[in-house]
Every structure is written in C-alpha cells, then in structure tokens.
Protein backbone atom coordinates (compact mmCIF):
# COMPACT_ATOMS: atom_id res chain seq x y z
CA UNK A 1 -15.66 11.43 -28.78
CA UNK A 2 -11.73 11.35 -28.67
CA UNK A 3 -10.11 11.63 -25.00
CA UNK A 4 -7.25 14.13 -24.95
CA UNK A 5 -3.68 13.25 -23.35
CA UNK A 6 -4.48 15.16 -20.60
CA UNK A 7 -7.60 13.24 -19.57
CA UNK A 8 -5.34 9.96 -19.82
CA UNK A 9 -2.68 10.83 -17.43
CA UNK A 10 -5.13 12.28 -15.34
CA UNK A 11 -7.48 8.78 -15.53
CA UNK A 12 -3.97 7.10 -15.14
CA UNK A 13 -3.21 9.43 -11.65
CA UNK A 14 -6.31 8.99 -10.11
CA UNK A 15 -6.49 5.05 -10.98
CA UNK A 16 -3.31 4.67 -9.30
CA UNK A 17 -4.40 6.66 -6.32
CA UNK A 18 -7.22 4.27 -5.61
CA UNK A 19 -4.98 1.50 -6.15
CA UNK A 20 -2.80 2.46 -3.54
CA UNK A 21 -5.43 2.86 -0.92
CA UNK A 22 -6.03 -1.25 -1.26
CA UNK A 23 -2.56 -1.78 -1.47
CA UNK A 24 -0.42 -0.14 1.25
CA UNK A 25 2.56 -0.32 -0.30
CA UNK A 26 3.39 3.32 -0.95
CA UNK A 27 4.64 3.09 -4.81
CA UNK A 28 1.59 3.10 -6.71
CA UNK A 29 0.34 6.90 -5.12
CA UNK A 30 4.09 8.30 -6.35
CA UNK A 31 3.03 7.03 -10.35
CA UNK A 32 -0.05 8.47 -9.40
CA UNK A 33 1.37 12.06 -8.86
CA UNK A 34 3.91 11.22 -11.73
CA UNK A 35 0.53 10.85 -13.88
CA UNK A 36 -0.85 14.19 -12.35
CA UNK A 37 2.41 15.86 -12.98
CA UNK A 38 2.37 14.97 -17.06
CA UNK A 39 -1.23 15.86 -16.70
CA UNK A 40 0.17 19.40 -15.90
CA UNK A 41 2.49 19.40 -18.40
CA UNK A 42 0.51 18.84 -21.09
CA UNK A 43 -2.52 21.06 -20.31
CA UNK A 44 0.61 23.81 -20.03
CA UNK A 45 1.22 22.97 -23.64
CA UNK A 46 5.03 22.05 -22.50
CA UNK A 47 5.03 18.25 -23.61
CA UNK A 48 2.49 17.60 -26.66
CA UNK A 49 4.56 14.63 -27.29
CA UNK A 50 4.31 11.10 -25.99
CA UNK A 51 7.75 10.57 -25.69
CA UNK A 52 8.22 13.72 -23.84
CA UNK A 53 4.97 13.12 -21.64
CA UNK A 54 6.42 9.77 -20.91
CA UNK A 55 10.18 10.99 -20.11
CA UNK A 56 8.34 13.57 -17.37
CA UNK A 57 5.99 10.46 -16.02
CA UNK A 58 9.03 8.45 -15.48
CA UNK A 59 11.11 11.68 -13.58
CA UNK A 60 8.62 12.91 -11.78
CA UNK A 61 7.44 9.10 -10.50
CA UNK A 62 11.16 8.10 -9.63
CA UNK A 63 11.79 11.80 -7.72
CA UNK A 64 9.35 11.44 -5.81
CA UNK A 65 9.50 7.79 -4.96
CA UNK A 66 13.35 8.55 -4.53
CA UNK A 67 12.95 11.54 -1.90
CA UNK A 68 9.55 10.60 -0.78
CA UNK A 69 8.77 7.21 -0.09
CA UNK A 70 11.00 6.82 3.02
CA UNK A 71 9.68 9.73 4.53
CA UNK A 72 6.08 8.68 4.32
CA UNK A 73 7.14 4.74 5.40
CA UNK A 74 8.54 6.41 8.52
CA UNK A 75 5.31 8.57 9.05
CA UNK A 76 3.19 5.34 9.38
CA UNK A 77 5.64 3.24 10.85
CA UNK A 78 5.74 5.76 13.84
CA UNK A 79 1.82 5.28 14.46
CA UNK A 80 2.02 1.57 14.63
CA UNK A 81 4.67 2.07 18.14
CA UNK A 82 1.11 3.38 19.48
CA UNK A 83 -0.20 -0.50 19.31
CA UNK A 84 2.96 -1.73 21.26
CA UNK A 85 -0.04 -3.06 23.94
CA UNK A 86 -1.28 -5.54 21.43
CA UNK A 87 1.66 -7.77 21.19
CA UNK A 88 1.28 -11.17 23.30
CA UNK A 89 -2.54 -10.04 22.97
CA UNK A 90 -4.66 -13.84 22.18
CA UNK A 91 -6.49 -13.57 18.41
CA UNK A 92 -8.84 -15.36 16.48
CA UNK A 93 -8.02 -16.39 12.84
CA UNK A 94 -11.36 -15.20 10.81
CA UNK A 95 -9.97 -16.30 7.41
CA UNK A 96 -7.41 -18.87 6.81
CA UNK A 97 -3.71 -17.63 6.56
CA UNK A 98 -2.16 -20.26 3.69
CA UNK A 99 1.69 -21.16 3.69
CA UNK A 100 3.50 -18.09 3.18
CA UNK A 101 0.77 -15.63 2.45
CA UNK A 102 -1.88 -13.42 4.74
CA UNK A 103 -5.32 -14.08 6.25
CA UNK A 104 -7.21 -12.09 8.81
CA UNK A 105 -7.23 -12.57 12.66
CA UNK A 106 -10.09 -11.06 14.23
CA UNK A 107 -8.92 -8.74 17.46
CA UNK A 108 -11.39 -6.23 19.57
CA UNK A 109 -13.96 -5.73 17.44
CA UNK A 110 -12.17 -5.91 14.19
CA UNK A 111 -10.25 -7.66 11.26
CA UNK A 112 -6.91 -7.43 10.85
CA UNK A 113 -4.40 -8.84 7.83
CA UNK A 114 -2.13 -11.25 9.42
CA UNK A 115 0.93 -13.62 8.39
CA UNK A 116 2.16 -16.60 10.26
CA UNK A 117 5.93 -15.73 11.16
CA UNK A 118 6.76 -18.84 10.40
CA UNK A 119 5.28 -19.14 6.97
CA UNK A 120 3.16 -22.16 7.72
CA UNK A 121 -0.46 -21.89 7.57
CA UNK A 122 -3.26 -21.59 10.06
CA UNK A 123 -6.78 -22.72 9.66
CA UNK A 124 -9.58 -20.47 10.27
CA UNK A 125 -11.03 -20.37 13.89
CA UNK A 126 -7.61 -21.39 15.77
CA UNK A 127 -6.53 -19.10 18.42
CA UNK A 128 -3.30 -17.56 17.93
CA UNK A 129 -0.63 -15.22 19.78
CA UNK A 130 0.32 -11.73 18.43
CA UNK A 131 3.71 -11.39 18.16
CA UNK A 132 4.67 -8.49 16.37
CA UNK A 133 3.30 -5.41 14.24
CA UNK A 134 4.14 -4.93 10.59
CA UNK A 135 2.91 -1.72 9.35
CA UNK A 136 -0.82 -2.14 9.62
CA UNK A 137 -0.26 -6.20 9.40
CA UNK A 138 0.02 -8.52 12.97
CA UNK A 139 2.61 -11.39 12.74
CA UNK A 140 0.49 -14.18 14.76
CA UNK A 141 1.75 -17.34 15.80
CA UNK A 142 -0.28 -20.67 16.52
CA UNK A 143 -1.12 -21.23 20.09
C-alpha cells in the first residue's frame, strides 16, 4: 500500500498539532496548518510536485506565523492577568527545578511548570514564593 502526498502533509499537520498542545509555544500549530494547507493543494490537483508542495508549506507556515502568532500570544497572555491573585501566594516544589530549566510547584490542588528567576535550582519539597506569571508558567523564588 503506497501513501499519497496528500495523506503525508495531512499526517505531517495533524502531528504538529498534537505537538503543539505539549509544547505551548505557538509555532509548531502554524506548520501544522502550513501542512493542512499543501494538503489542500494537492488534493485540488494545483501542486503535484514536491517542490511546489514544499514552496506552499513554507508560505503558508511563515504567513501565518507572520500575521498570526502575535495575535494568538496576546489572546493567552490576556487570561493569565486573571491569576494576578496568585503572585506572593506560598508553593510547594513537587519536582525538582534544575539550574536554569523548569520543575513543577504544586499550588491549590494542582501542578504547575515553574522556573527559578534566578536560574539556580530548587530541590523538591522546599517551599517557595510566587513571584510572577509567565504564560501558563509561575516564576517561584526560594523562601
């Protein structure tokens, strides 16, 4: 059984899709609809080629990162004003944050990913101060 171009950029799209959910980062879902888009394409019968297929995954990935992106950063940013109350809130650190990288403070109920501001690391179990809101990511300082 031979896959068809189509069903690779689509594979491709919806890969990158999922990626994006663990990832946060808002550039992997715009590949992911440049994928979908050369999906289109070629089940349209307008680019049979792979260069051409591969031209339209790179234009229609960089538009829409280009006018895009910023809009949905801002979308999510917005939401995060609505857990202002949490800063100087106390924190427990459920998984160790290493030297310059994230772990997970546990706050009401839940995990959440966290960075020392600092970049120095904090063992797990050690109460620490939130300080600030990144995203969906609390900057925590040792207490």
């Amino acid at each position: 059984m031979e896959i068809s171009g189509i069903n690779i950029w689509v594979i491709i799209g919806v890969v990158l899709l999922i990626l994006e959910i663990f990832t946060t980062s808002f550039y992997a879902i715009f590949f992911g609809i440049g994928a979908l888009v050369t999906a289109l394409f070629v089940y349209l019968g307008l680019a049979e080629e792979l260069p051409t297929q591969v031209i339209i995954f790179a234009l229609s990935s960089i538009v829409s990162l280009l006018f895009f992106r910023k809009r949905i950063l801002e979308l999510f940013t917005k939401n995060s004003s609505e857990f202002k109350e949490i800063i100087d809130e106390y924190a427990k650190v459920s998984k160790e944050i290493p030297t310059n990288g994230e772990g997970k403070v546990f706050y009401r109920g839940s995990d959440w990913i966290a960075y020392q501001a600092d970049g120095k690391s904090i063992e797990e179990g050690t109460k620490v101060l939130i300080k600030k809101i990144d995203g969906i990511k609390l900057i925590v300082e040792e207490v």
